[in-house]
Protein backbone atom coordinates (compact mmCIF):
# COMPACT_ATOMS: atom_id res chain seq x y z
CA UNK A 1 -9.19 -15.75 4.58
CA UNK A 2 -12.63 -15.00 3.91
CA UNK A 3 -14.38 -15.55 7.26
CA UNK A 4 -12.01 -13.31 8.21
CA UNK A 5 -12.81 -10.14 5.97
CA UNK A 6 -15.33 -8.63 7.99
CA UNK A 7 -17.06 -6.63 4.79
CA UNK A 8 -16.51 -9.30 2.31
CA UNK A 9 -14.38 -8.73 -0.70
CA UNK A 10 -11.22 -10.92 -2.03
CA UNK A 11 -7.64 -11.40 -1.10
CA UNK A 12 -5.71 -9.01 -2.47
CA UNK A 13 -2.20 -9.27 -1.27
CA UNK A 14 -0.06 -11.21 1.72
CA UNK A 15 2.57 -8.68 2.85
CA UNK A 16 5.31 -9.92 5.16
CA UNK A 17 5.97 -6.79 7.97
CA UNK A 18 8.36 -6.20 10.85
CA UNK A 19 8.56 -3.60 13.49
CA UNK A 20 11.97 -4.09 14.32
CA UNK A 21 13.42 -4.25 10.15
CA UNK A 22 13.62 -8.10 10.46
CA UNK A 23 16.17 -8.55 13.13
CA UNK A 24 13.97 -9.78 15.78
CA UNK A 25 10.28 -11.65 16.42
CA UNK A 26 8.24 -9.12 15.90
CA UNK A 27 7.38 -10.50 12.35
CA UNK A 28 3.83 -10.53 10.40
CA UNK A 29 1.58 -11.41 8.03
CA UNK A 30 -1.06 -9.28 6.25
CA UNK A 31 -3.76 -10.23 4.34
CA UNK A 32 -5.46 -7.21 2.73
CA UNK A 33 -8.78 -7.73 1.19
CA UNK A 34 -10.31 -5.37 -1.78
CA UNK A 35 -13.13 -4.43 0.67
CA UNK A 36 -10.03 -2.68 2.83
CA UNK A 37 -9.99 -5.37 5.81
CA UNK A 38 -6.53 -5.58 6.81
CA UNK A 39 -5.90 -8.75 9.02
CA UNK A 40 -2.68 -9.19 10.69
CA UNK A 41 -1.03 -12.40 11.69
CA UNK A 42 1.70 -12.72 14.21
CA UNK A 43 3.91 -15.69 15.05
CA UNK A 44 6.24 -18.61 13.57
CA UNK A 45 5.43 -21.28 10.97
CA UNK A 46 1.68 -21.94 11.66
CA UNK A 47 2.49 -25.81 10.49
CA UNK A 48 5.18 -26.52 12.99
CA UNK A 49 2.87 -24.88 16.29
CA UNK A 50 -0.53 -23.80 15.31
CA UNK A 51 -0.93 -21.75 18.60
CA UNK A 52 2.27 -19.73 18.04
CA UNK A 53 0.61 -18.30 14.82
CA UNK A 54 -2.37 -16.01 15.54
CA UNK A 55 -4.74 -12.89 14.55
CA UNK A 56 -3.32 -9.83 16.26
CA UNK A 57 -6.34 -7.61 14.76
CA UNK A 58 -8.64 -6.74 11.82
CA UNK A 59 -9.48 -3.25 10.57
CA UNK A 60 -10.84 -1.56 7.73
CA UNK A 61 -9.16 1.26 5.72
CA UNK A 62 -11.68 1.37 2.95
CA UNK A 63 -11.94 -0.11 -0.47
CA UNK A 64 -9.09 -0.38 -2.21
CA UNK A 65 -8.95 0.86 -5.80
CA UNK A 66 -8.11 -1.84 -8.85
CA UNK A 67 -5.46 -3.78 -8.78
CA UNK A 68 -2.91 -6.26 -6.84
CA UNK A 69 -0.56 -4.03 -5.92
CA UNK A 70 -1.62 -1.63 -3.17
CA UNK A 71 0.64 -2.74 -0.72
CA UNK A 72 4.28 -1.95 -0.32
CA UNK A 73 7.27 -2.29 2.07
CA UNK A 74 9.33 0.39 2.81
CA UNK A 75 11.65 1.35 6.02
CA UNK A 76 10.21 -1.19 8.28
CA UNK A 77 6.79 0.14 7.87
CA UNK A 78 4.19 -1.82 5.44
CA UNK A 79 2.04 0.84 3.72
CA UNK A 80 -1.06 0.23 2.21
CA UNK A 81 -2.77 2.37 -0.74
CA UNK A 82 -6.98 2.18 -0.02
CA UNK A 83 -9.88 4.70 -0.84
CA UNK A 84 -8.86 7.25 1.93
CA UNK A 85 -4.68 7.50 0.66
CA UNK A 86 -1.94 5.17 1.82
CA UNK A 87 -1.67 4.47 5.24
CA UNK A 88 0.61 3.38 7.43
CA UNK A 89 0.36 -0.38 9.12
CA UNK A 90 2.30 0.87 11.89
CA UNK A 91 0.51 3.30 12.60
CA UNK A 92 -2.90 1.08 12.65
CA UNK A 93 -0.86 -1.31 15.07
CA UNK A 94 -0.48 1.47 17.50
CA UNK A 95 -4.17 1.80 17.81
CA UNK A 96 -4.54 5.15 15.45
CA UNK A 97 -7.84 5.07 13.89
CA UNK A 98 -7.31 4.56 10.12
CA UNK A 99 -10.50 7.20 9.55
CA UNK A 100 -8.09 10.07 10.09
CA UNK A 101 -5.84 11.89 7.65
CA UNK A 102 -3.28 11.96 10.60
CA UNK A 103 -3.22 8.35 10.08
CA UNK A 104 -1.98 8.73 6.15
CA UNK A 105 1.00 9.48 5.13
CA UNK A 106 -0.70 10.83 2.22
CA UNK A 107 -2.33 13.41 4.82
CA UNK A 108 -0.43 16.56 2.83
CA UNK A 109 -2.20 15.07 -0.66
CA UNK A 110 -5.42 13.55 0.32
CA UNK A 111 -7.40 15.81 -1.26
CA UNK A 112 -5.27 14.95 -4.85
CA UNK A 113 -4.99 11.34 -4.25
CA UNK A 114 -8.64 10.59 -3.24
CA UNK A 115 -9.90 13.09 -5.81
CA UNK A 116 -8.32 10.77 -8.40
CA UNK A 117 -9.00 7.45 -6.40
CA UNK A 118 -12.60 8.44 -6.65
CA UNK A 119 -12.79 9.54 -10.05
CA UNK A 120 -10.20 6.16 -11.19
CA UNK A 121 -10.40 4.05 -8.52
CA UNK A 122 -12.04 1.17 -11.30
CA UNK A 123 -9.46 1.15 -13.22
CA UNK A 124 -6.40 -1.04 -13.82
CA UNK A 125 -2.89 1.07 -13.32
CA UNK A 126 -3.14 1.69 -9.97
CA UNK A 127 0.15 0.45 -7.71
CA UNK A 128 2.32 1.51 -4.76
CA UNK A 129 6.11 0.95 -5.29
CA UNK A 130 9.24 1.27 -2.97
CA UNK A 131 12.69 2.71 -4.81
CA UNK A 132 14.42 2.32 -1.88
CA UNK A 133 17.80 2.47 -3.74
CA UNK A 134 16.27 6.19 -4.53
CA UNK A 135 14.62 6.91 -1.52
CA UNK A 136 11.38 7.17 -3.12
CA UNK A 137 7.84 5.74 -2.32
CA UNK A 138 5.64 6.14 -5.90
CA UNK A 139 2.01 5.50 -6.73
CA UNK A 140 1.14 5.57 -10.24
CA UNK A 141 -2.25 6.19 -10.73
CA UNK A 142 -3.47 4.89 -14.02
CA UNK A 143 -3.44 7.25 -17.26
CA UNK A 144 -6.21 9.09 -19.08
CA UNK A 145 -5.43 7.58 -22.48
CA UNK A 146 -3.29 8.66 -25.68
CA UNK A 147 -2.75 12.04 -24.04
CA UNK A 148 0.92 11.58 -22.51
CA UNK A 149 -0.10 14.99 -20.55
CA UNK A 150 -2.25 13.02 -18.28
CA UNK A 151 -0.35 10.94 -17.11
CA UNK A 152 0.92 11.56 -13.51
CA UNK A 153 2.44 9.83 -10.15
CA UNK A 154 2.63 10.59 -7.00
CA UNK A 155 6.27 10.37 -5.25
CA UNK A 156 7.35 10.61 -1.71
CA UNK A 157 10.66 11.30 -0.40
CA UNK A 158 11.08 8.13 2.31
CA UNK A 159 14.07 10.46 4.18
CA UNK A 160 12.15 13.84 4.15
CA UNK A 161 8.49 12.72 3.26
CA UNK A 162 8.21 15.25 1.00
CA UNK A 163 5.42 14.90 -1.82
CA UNK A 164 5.55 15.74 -5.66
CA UNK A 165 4.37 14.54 -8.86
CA UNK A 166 5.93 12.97 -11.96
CA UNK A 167 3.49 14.69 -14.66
CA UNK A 168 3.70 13.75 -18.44
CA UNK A 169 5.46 10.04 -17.70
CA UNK A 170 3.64 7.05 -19.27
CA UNK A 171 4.36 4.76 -16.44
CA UNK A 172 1.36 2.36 -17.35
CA UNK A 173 3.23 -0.50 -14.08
CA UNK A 174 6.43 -0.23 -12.42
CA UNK A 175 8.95 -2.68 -10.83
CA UNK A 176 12.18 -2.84 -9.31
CA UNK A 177 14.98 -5.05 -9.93
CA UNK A 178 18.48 -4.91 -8.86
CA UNK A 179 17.79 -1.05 -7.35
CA UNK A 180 17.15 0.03 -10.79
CA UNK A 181 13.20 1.23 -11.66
CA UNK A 182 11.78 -0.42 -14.69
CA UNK A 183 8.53 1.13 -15.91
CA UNK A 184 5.75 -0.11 -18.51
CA UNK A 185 4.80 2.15 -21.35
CA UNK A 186 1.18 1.46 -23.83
């Protein structure tokens, strides 16, 4: 993938996406970079017909903080957690400039979430995590030490969209498994 990552950087993740929740073609492939190129893939098995398999674009979001786990399914959308919030990779198919805050679905939070991105965007704790069994989208952002206080995550409501924050919970990673949320504690 690196010819294709037009500001350099390393793969990150490969996301599988749909449009259409998986019940149709319009399937793809993302390769996310840690510069923030986002390079999407559309087609069939590239081994079987190499022409049916092909770039349908390349942007930028910005850097992504630390980590492999910026990227996250959720509702037929793939979102992606980078410098500027998460954004959606819908919306970025649709031709909405990923520069904007209208473009985030962290628009109502940027200021918090790139506040801390900027201040702890080096460090390792950062991920983006889909509960769907909860309806609940979180990104932990990674702790300030001992001090349980610190500690904090930002949560969206997938039905409503709605934003809080889990303060004072020493999530240090987070998983699901069988619809139930397992979390990592120092």
């Amino acid at each position: 993938f690196g010819n294709k990552f037009l500001t350099g950087g390393y793969l990150v993740s490969l996301s599988n996406f749909t449009l259409d929740g998986g019940n149709g073609p319009e399937d793809y492939l993302v390769a996310l970079s840690s510069s923030g190129d986002v390079v999407v893939y559309q087609g069939t098995d590239p081994n079987s017909v190499p022409a049916a398999f092909s770039i349908v674009g390349v942007w930028n979001i910005g850097h992504l903080p630390t980590g492999r786990r910026q990227a996250a399914n959720s509702g037929g959308d793939l979102y992606i957690l980078c410098s500027q919030g998460v954004v959606s990779v819908t919306q970025i198919l649709k031709g909405v400039d990923p520069g904007i805050v209208p473009a985030y679905i962290t628009g109502k939070i940027t200021p918090l979430v790139r506040l801390d991105i900027a201040s702890k965007g080096t460090q390792l704790g950062w991920s983006l995590t889909n509960h769907a069994a909860e309806s609940m989208l979180i990104l932990t952002v990674p702790d300030g030490g001992e001090d349980y206080t610190t500690y904090r995550q930002y949560v969206m409501d997938t039905t409503t969209r709605a934003w809080t924050r889990f303060l004072g919970v020493p999530m240090h990673c987070i998983a699901v498994w069988k619809n139930s949320l397992y979390m990592g504690c120092p």
